[in-house]
PDB file of N, CA and C in Angstrom:
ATOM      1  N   UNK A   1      61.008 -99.626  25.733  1.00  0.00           N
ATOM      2  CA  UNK A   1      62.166-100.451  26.070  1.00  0.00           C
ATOM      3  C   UNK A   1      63.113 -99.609  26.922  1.00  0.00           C
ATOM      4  N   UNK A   2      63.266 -99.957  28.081  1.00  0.00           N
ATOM      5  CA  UNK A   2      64.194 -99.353  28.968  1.00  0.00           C
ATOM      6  C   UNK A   2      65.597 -99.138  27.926  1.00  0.00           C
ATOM      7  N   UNK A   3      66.556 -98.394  28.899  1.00  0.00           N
ATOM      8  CA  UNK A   3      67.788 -97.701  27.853  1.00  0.00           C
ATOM      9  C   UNK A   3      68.703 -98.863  28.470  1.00  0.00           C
ATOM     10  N   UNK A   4      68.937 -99.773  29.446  1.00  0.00           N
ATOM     11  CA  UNK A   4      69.513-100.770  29.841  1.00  0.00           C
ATOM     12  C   UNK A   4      69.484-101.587  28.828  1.00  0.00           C
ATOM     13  N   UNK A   5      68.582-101.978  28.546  1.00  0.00           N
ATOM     14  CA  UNK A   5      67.821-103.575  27.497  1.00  0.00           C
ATOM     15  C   UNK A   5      67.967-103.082  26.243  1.00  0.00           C
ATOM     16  N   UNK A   6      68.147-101.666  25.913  1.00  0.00           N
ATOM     17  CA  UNK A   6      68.492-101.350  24.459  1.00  0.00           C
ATOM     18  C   UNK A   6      69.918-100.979  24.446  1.00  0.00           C
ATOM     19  N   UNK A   7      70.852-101.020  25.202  1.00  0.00           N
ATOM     20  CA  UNK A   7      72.097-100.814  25.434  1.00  0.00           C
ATOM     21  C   UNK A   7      72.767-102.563  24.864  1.00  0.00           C
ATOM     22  N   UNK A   8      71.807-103.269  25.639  1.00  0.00           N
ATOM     23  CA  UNK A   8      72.254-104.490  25.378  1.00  0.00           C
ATOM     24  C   UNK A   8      72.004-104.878  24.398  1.00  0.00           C
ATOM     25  N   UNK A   9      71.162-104.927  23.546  1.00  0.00           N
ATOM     26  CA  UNK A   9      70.491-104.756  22.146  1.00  0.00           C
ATOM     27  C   UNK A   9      71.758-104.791  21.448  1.00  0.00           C
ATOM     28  N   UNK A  10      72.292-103.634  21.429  1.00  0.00           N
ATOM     29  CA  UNK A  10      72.753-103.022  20.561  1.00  0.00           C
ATOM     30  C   UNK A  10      74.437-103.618  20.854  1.00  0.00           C
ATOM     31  N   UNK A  11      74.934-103.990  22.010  1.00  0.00           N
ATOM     32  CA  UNK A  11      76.076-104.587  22.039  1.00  0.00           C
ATOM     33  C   UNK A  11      76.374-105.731  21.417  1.00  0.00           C
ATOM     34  N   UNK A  12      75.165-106.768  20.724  1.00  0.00           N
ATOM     35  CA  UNK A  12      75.060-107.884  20.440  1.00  0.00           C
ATOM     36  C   UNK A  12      74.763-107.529  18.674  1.00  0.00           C
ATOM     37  N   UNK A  13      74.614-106.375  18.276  1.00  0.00           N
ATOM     38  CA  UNK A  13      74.558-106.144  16.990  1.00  0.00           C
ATOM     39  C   UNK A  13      75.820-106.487  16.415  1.00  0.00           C
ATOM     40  N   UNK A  14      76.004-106.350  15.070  1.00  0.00           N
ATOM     41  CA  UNK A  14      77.304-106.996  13.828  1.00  0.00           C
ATOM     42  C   UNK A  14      78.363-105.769  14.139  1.00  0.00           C
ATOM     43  N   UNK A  15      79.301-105.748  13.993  1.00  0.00           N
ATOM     44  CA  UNK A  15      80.103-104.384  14.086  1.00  0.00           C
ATOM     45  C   UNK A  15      80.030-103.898  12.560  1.00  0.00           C
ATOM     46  N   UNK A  16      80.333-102.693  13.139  1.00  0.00           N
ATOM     47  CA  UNK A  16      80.058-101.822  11.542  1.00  0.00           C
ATOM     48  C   UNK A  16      81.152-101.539  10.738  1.00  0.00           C
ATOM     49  N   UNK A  17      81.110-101.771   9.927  1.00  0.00           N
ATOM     50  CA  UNK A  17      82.426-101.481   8.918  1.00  0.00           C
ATOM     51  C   UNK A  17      82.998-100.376   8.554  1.00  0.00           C
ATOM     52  N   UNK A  18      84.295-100.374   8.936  1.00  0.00           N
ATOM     53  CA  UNK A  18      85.052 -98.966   8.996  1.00  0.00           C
ATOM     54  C   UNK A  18      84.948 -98.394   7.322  1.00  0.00           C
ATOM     55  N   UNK A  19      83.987 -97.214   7.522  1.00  0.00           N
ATOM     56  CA  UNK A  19      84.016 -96.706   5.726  1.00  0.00           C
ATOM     57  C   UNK A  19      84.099 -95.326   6.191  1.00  0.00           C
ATOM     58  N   UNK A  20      84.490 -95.116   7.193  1.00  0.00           N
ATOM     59  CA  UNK A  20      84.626 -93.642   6.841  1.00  0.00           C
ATOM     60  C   UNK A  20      83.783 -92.785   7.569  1.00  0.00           C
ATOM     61  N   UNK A  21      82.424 -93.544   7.977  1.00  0.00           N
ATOM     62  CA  UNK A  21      80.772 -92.280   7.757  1.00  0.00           C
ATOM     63  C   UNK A  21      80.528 -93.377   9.154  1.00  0.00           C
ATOM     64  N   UNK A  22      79.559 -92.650  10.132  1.00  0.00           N
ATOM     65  CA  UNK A  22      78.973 -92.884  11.248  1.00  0.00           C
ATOM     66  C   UNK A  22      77.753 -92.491  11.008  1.00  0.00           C
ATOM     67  N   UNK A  23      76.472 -93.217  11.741  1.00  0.00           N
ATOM     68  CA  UNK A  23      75.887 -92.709  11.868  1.00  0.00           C
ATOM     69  C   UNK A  23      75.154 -92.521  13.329  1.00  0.00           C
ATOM     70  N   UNK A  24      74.209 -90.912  13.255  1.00  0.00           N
ATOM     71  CA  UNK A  24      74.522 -90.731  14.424  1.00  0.00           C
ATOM     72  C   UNK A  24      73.028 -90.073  14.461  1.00  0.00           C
ATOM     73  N   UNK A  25      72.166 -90.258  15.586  1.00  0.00           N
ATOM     74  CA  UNK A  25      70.761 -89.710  15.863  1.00  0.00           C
ATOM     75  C   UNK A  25      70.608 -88.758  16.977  1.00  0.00           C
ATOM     76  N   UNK A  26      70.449 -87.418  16.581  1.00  0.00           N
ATOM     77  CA  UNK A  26      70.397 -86.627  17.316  1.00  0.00           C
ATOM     78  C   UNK A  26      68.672 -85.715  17.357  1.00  0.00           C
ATOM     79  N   UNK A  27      68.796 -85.858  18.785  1.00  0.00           N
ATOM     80  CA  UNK A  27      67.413 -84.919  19.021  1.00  0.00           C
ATOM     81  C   UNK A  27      67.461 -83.383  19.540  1.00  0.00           C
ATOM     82  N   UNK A  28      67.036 -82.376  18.784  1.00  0.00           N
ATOM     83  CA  UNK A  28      67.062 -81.292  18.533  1.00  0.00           C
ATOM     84  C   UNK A  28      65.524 -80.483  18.967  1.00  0.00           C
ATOM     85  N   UNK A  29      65.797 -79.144  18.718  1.00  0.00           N
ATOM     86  CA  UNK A  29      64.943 -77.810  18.567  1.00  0.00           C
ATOM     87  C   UNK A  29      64.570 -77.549  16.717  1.00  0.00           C
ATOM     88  N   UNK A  30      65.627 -77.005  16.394  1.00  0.00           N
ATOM     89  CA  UNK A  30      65.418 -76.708  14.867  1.00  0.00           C
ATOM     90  C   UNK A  30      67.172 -77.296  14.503  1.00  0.00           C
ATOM     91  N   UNK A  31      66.754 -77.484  12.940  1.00  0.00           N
ATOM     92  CA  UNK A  31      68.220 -77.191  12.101  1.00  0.00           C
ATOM     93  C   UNK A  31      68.083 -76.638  11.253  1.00  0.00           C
ATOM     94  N   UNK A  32      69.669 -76.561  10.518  1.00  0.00           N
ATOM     95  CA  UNK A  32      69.991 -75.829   9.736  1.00  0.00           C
ATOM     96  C   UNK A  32      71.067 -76.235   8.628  1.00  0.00           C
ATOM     97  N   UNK A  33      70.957 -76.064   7.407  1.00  0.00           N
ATOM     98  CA  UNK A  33      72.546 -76.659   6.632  1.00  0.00           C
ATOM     99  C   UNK A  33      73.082 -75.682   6.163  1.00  0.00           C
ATOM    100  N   UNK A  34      73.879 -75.542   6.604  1.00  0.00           N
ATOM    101  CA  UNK A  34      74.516 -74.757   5.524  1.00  0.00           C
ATOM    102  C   UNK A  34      75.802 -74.907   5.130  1.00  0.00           C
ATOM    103  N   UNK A  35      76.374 -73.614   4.524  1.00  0.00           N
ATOM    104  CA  UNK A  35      77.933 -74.469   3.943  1.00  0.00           C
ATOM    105  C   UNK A  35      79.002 -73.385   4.550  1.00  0.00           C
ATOM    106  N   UNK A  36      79.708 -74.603   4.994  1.00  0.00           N
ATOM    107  CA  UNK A  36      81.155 -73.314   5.785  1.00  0.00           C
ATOM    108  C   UNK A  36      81.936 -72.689   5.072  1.00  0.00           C
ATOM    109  N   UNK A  37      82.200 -71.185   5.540  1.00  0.00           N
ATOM    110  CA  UNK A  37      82.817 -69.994   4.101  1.00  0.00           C
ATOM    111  C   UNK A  37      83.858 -70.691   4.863  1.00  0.00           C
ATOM    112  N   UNK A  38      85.158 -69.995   4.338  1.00  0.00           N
ATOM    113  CA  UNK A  38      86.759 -69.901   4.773  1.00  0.00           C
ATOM    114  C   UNK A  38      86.324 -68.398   5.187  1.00  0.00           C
ATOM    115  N   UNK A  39      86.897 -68.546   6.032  1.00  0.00           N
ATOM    116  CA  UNK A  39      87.208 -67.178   6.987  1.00  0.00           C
ATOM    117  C   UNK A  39      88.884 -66.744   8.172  1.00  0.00           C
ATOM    118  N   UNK A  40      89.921 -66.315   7.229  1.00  0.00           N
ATOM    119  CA  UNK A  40      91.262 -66.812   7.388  1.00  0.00           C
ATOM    120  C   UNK A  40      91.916 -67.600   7.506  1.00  0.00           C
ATOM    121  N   UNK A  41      92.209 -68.263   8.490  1.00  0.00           N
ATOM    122  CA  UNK A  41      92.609 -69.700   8.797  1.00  0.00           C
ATOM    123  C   UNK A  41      91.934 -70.719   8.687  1.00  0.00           C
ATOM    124  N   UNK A  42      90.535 -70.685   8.695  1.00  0.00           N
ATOM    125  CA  UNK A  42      89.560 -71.454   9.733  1.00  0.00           C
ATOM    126  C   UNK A  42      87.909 -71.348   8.519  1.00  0.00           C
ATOM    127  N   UNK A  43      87.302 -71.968   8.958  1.00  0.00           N
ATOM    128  CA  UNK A  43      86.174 -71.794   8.049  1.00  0.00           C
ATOM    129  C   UNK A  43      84.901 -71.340   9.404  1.00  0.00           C
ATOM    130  N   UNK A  44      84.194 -70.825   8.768  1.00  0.00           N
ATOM    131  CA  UNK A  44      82.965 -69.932  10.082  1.00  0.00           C
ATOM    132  C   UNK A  44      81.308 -70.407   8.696  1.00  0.00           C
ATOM    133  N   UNK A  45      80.353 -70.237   9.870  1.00  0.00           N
ATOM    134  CA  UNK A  45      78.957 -71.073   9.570  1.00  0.00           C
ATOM    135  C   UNK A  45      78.474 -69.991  10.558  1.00  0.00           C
ATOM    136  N   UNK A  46      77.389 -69.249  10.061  1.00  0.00           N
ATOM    137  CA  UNK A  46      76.633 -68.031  10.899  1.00  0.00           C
ATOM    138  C   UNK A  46      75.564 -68.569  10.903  1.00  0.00           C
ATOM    139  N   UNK A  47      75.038 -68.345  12.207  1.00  0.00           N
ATOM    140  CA  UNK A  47      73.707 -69.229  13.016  1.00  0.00           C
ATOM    141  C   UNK A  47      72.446 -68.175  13.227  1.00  0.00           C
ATOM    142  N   UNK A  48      71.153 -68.393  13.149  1.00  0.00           N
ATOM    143  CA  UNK A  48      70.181 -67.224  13.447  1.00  0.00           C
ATOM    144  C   UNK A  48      70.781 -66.650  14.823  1.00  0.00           C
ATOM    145  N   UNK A  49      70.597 -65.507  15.031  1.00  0.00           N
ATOM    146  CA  UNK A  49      70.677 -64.873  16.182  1.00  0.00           C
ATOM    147  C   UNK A  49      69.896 -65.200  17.251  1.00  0.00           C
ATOM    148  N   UNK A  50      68.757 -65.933  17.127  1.00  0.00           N
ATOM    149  CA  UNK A  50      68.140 -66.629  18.525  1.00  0.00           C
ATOM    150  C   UNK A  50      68.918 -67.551  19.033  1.00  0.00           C
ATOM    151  N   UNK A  51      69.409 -68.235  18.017  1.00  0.00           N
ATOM    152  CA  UNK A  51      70.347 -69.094  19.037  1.00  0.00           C
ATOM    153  C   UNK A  51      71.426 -69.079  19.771  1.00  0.00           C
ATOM    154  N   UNK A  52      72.143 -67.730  19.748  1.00  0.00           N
ATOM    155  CA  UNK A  52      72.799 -67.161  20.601  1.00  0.00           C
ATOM    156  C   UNK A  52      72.951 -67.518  22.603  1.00  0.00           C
ATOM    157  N   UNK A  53      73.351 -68.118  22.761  1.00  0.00           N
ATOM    158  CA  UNK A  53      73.926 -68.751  24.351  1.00  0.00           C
ATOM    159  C   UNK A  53      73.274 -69.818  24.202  1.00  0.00           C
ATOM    160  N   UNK A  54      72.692 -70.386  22.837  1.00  0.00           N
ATOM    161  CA  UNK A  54      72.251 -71.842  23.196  1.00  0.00           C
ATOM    162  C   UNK A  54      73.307 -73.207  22.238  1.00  0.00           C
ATOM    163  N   UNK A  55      73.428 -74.068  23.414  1.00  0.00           N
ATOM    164  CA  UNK A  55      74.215 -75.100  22.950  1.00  0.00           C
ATOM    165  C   UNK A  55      74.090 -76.142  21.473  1.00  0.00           C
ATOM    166  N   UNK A  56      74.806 -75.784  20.616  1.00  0.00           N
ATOM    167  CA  UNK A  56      74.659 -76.703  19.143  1.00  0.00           C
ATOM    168  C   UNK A  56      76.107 -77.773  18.932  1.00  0.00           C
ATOM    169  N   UNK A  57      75.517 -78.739  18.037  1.00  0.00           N
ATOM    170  CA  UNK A  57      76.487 -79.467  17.559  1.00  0.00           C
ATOM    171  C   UNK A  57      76.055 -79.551  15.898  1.00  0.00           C
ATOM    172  N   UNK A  58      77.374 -79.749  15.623  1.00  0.00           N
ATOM    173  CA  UNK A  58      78.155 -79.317  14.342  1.00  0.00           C
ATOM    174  C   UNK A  58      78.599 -80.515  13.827  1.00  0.00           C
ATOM    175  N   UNK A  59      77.544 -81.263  13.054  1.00  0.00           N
ATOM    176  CA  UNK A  59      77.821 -82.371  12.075  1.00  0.00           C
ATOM    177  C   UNK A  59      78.559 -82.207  10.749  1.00  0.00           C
ATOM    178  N   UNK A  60      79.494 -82.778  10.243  1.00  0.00           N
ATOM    179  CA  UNK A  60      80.027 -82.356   9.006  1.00  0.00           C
ATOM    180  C   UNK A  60      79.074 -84.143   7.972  1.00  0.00           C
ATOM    181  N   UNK A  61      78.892 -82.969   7.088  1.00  0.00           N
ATOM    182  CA  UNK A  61      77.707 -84.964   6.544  1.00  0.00           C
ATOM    183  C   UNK A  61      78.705 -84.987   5.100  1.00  0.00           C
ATOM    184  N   UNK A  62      79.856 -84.197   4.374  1.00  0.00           N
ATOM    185  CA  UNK A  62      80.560 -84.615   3.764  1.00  0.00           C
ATOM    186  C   UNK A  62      82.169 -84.139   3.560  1.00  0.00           C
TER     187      UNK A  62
END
């Protein structure tokens, strides 16, 4: 299905009910879960070292 005709698809779907949670489909290499320390101000999540200069996104799932 072309991404046009599933664009439209999907404009004609029910709207989703504001609860809080999205959901969201992402295509990847590898993952990972883990849990964010506090690290002064701010909370920090340490990543394997291969992935170093490569681009990630950072889902929070609660």
């Amino acid at each position: 299905m072309s991404v046009e005709k599933k664009l439209k698809k999907e404009d004609k779907a029910a709207p989703i009910k504001s609860s809080g949670k999205v959901k969201l489909e992402i295509y990847g290499e590898e993952m990972v879960e883990k849990i964010v320390k506090l690290s002064g101000n701010s909370g920090r999540v340490y990543l394997p070292p291969d992935w170093v200069g490569c681009r990630v996104k950072i889902v929070r799932v609660d």
